[in-house]
Every structure is written in structure tokens, then in C-alpha cells.
Protein backbone atom coordinates (compact mmCIF):
# COMPACT_ATOMS: atom_id res chain seq x y z
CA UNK A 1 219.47 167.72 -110.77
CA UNK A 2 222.86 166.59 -111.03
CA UNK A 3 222.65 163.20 -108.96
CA UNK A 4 223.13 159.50 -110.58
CA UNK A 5 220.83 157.04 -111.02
CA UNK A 6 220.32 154.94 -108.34
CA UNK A 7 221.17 157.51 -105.31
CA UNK A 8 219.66 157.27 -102.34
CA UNK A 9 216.87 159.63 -101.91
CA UNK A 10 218.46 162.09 -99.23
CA UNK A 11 221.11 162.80 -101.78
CA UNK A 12 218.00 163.73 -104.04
CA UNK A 13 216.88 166.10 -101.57
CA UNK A 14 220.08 167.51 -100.74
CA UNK A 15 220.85 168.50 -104.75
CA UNK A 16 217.21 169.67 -104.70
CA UNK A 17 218.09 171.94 -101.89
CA UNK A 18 221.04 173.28 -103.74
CA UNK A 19 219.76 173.84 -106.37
CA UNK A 20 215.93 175.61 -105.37
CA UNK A 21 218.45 178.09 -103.43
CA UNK A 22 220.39 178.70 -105.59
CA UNK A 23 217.69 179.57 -108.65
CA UNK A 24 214.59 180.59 -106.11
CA UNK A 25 212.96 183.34 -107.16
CA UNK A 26 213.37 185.34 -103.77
CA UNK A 27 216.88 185.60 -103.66
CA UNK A 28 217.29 188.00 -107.22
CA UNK A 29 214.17 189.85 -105.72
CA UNK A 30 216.02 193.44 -105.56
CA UNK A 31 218.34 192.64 -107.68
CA UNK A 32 217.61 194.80 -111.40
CA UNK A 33 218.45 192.18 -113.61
CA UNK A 34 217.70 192.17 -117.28
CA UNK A 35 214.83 190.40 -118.51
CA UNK A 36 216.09 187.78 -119.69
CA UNK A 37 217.88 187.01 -116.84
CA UNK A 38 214.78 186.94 -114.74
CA UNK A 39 213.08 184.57 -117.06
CA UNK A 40 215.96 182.44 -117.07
CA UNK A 41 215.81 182.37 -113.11
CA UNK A 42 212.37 181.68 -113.08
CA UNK A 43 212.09 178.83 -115.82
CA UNK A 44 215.29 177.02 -113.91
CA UNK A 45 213.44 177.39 -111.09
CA UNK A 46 210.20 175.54 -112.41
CA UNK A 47 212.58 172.62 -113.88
CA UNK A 48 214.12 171.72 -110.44
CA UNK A 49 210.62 172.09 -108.61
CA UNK A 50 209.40 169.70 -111.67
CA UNK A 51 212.31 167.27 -111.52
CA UNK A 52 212.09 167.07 -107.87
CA UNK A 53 208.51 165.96 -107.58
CA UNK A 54 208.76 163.18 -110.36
CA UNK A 55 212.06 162.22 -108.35
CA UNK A 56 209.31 162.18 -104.60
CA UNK A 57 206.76 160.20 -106.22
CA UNK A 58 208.58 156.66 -106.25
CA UNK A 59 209.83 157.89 -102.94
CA UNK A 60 206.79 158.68 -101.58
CA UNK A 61 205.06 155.64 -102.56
CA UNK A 62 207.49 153.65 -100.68
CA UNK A 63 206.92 155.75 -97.59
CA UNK A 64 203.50 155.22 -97.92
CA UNK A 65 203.73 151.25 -98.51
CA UNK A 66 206.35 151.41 -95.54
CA UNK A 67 203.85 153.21 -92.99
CA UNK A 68 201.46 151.45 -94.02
CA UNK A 69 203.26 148.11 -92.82
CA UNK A 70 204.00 149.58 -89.71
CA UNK A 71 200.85 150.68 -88.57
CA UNK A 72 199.53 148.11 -85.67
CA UNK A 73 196.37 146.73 -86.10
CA UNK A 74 194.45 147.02 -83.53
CA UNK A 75 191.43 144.23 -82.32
CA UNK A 76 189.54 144.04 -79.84
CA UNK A 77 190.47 140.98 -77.84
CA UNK A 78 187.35 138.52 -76.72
């Protein structure tokens, strides 16, 4: 993806961003490309989806652990 170890996760997301646009599938749609180039696109494609999600998953775990933290909870008062 391009980033250094230790970024902070928006800067993930931002080179993910990049990146999907630049390689998405969508974008060469009408454009008559060999096929090569077309597999090319599409495997690049899969790698940044891939690298992205095992980047989310610490990520996401903290989110969770963080909500989780935050969430009141609630008891009924006697």
C-alpha cells in the first residue's frame, strides 16, 4: 500500500483510497485493453482490497474494544 509501519490508520485509508481508484475495475470498463492488461488491473485490484482488510482488522478490533468502553451501562436504580 505504500504507507510505513506504524501510520496512523486514516493514512491507511487514504493510500487505500488511492490506490482502489486508481486500479478499480470500473474505471478501464470501456476501455479495449489487451488481456493482459485487464488481468493485471484486476489482480492489483484484489491485492489492495486484500492488504486493506488485514490492515482494518487490528483497527477494527480497537474500535470495537473502544465502543465497547464507551457504552453506558445502564441499571435500574432501587
Amino acid at each position: 500500500m505504500g504507507v510505513a509501519r506504524g501510520v496512523p490508520f486514516e493514512t491507511i485509508r487514504e493510500a487505500y483510497h488511492r490506490l482502489s481508484k486508481s486500479y478499480h475495475p470500473d474505471r478501464y470498463m470501456n476501455a479495449d485493453l489487451p488481456g493482459e492488461v485487464a488481468l493485471y488491473l484486476d489482480a492489483m485490484s484484489r491485492r489492495v482490497n486484500a492488504a486493506f482488510a488485514a490492515l482494518e482488522k487490528p483497527a477494527q478490533k480497537v474500535r470495537e474494544i473502544n465502543r465497547a468502553k464507551s457504552e453506558p451501562i445502564y441499571q435500574r436504580g432501587w
